[in-house]
C-alpha atoms as a PDB file:
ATOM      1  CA  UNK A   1     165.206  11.167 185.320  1.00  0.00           C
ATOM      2  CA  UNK A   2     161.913   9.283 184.454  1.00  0.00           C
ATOM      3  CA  UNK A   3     158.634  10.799 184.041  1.00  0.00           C
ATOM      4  CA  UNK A   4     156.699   9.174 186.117  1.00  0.00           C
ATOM      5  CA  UNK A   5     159.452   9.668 189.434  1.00  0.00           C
ATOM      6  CA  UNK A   6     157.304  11.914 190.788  1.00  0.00           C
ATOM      7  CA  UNK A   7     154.800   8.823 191.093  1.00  0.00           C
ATOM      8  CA  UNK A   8     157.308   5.997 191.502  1.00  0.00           C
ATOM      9  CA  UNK A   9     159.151   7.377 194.307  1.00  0.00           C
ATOM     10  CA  UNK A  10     156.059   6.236 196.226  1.00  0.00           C
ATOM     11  CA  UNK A  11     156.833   2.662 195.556  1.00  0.00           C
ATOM     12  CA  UNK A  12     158.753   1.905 198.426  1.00  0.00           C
ATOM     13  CA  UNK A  13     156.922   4.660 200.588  1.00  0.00           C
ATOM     14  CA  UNK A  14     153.341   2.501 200.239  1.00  0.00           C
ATOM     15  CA  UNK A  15     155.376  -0.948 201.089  1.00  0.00           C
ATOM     16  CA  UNK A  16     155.757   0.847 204.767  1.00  0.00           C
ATOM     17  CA  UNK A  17     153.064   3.173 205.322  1.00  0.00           C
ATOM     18  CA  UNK A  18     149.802   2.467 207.360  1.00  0.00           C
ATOM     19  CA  UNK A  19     147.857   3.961 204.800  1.00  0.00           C
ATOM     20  CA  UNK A  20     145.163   4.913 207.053  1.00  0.00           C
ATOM     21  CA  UNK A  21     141.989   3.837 208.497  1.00  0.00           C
ATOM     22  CA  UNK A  22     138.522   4.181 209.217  1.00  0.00           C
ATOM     23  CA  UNK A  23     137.573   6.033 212.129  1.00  0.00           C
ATOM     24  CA  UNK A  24     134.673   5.102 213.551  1.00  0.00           C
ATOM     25  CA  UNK A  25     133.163   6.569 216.577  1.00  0.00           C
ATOM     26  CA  UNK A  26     132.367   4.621 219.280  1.00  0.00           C
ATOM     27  CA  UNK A  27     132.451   7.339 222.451  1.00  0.00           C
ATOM     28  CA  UNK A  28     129.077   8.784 221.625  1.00  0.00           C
ATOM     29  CA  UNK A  29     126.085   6.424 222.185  1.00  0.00           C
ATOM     30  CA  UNK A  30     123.349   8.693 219.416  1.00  0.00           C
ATOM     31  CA  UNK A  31     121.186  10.937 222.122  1.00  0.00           C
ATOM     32  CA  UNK A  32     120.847  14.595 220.957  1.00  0.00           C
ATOM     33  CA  UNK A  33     123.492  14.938 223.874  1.00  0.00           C
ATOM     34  CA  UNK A  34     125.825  12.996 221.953  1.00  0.00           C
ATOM     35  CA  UNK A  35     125.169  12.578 218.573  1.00  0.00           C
ATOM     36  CA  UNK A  36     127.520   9.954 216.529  1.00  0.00           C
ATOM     37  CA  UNK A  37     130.247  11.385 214.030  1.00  0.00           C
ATOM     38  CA  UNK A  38     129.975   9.679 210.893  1.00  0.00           C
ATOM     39  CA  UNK A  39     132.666   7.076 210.247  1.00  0.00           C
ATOM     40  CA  UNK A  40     135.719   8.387 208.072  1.00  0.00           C
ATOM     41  CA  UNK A  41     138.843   7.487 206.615  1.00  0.00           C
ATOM     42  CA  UNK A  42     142.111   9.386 207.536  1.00  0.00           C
ATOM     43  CA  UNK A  43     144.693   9.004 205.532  1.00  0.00           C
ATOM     44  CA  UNK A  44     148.269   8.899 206.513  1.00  0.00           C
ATOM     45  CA  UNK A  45     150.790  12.129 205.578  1.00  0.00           C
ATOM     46  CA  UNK A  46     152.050   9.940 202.734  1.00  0.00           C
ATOM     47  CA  UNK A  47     148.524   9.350 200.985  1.00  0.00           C
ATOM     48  CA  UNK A  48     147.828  12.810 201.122  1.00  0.00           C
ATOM     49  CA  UNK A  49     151.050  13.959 199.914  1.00  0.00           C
ATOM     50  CA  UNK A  50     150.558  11.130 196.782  1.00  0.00           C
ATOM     51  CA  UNK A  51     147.343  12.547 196.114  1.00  0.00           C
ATOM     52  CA  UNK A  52     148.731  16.060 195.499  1.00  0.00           C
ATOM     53  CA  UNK A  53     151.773  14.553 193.519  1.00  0.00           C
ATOM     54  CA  UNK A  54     149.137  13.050 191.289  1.00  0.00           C
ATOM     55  CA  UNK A  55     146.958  16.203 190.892  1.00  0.00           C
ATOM     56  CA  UNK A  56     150.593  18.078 189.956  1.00  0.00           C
ATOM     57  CA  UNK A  57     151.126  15.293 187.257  1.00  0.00           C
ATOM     58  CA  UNK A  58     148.136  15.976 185.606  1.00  0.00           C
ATOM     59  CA  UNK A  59     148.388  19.333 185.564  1.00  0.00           C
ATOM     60  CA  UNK A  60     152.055  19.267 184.156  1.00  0.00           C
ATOM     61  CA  UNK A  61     151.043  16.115 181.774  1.00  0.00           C
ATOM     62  CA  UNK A  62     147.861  17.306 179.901  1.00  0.00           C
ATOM     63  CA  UNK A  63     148.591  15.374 177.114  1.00  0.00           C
ATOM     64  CA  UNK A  64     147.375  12.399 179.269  1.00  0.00           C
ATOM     65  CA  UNK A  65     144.211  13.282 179.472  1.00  0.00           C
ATOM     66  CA  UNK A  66     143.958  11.981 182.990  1.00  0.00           C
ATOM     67  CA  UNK A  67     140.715  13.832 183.854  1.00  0.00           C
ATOM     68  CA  UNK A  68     139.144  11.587 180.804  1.00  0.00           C
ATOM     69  CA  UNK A  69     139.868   8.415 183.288  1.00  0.00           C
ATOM     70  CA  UNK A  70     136.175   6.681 182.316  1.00  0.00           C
ATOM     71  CA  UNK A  71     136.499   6.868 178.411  1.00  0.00           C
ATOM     72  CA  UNK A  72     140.266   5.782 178.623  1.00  0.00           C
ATOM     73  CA  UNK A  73     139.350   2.866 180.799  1.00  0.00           C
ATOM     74  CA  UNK A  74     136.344   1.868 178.189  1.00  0.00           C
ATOM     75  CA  UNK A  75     138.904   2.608 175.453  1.00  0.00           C
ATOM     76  CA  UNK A  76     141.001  -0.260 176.803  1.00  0.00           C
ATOM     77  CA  UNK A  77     137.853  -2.662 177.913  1.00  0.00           C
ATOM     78  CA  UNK A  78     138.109  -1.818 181.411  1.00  0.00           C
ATOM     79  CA  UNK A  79     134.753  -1.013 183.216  1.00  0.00           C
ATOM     80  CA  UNK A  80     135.157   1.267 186.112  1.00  0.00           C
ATOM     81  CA  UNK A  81     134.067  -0.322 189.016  1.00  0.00           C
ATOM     82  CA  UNK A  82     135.941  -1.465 191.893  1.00  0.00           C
ATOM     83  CA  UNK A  83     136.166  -5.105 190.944  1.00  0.00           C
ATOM     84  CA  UNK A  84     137.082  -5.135 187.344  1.00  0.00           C
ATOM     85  CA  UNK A  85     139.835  -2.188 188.270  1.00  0.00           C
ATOM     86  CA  UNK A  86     141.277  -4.610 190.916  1.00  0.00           C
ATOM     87  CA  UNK A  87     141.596  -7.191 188.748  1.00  0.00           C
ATOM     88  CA  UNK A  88     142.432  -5.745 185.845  1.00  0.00           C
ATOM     89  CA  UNK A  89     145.570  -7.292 184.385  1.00  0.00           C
ATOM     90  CA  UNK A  90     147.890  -4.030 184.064  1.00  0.00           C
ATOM     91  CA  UNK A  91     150.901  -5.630 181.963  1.00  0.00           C
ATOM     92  CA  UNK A  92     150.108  -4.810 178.463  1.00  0.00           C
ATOM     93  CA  UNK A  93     148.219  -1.119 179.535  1.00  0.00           C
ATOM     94  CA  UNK A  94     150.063   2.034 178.408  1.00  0.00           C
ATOM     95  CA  UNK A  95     150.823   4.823 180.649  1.00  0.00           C
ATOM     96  CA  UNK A  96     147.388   6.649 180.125  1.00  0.00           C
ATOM     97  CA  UNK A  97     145.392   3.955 180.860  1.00  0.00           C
ATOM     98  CA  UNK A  98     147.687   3.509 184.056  1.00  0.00           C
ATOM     99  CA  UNK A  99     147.481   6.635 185.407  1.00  0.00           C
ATOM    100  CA  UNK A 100     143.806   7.040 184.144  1.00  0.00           C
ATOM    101  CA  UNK A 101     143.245   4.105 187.000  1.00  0.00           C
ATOM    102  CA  UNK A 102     145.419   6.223 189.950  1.00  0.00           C
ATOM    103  CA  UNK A 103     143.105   9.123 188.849  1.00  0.00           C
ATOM    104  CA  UNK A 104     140.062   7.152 188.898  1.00  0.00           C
ATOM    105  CA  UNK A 105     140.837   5.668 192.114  1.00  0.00           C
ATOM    106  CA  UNK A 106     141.712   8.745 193.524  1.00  0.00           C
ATOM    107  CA  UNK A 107     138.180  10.486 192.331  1.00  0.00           C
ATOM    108  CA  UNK A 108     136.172   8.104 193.273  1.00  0.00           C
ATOM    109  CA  UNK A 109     137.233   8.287 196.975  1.00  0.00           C
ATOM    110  CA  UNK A 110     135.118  11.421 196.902  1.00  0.00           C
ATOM    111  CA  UNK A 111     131.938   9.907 196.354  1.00  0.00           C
ATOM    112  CA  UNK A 112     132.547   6.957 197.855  1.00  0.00           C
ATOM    113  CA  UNK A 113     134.963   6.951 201.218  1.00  0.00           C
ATOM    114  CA  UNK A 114     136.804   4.703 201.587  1.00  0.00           C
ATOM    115  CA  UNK A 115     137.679   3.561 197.936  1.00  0.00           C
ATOM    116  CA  UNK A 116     141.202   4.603 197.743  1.00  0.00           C
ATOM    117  CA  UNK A 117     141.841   3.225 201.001  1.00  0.00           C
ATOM    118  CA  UNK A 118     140.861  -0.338 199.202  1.00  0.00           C
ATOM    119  CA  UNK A 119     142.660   0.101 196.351  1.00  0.00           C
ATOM    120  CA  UNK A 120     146.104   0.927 198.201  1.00  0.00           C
ATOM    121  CA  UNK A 121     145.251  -2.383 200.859  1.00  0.00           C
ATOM    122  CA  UNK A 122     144.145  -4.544 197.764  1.00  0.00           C
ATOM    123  CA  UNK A 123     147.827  -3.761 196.107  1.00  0.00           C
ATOM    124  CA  UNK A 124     146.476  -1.997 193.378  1.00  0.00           C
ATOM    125  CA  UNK A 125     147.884   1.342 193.781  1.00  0.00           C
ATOM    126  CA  UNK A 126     151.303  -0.386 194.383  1.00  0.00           C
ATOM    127  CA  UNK A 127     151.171  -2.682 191.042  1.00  0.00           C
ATOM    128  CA  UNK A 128     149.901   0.592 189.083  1.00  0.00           C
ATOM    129  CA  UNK A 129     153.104   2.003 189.785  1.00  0.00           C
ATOM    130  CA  UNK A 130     155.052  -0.349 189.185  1.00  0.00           C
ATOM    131  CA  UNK A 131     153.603  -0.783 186.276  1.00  0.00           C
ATOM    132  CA  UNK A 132     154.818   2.937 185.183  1.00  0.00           C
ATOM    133  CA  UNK A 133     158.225   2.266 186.257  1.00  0.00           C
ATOM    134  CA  UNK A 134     158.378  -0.899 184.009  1.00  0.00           C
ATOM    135  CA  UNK A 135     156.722   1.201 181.138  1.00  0.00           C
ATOM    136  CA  UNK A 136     160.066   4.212 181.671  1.00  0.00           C
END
């Protein structure tokens, strides 16, 4: 049993999941009456489920340092923003700095909605892991 199967059991999950989407409402037209929900994402049972399994890694894995996501990706020339994450070329990058990008990915989502959502429809979340699973 691999250490990261708790992660790469996803692999095939993400290949046939929705994901989710962004629910935007479009019933209410803005009067005091009526006011308009802000637009969310919900996730599908399977995101939510990977987010927990990656919260459970960390805690069982603290010698990963995953909540130190930012200074790992600096320590391995990565900036974090969306863009240089998404295109970051993941074949030489160790474990950490793997699973410091899930993390990152993940945490951002809360300050920015939406951001996790990209990252699984860009492929990213998919390569990461795969990346782990080549790593085992």
């Amino acid at each position: 049993m691999s250490k990261f199967d708790i992660l790469t059991k996803y692999i095939p999950l993400i290949q046939s999941d929705s994901i989710g989407e962004w629910i935007v409402d479009k019933e209410n037209d803005g009067t005091p009456e009526h006011p308009i929900k802000m637009p969310f994402v919900s996730y599908s049972e399977m995101v939510d489920k990977f987010i927990d399994d990656i919260y459970s890694f960390e805690e069982d894995n603290k010698d990963m340092e995953m909540t130190r996501y930012k200074d790992i990706l600096k320590d391995n020339g990565l900036e974090w923003d969306f863009e240089s994450i998404k295109n970051a070329d993941v074949t030489n990058l160790d474990a950490k700095c793997v699973l410091a990008m899930i993390m990152g990915a993940i945490r951002a989502d809360r300050f920015s909605e939406g951001t996790l959502l990209s990252f699984f429809k860009s492929g990213c979340i998919l390569k990461w892991l795969e990346r782990l699973r080549n790593i085992e």
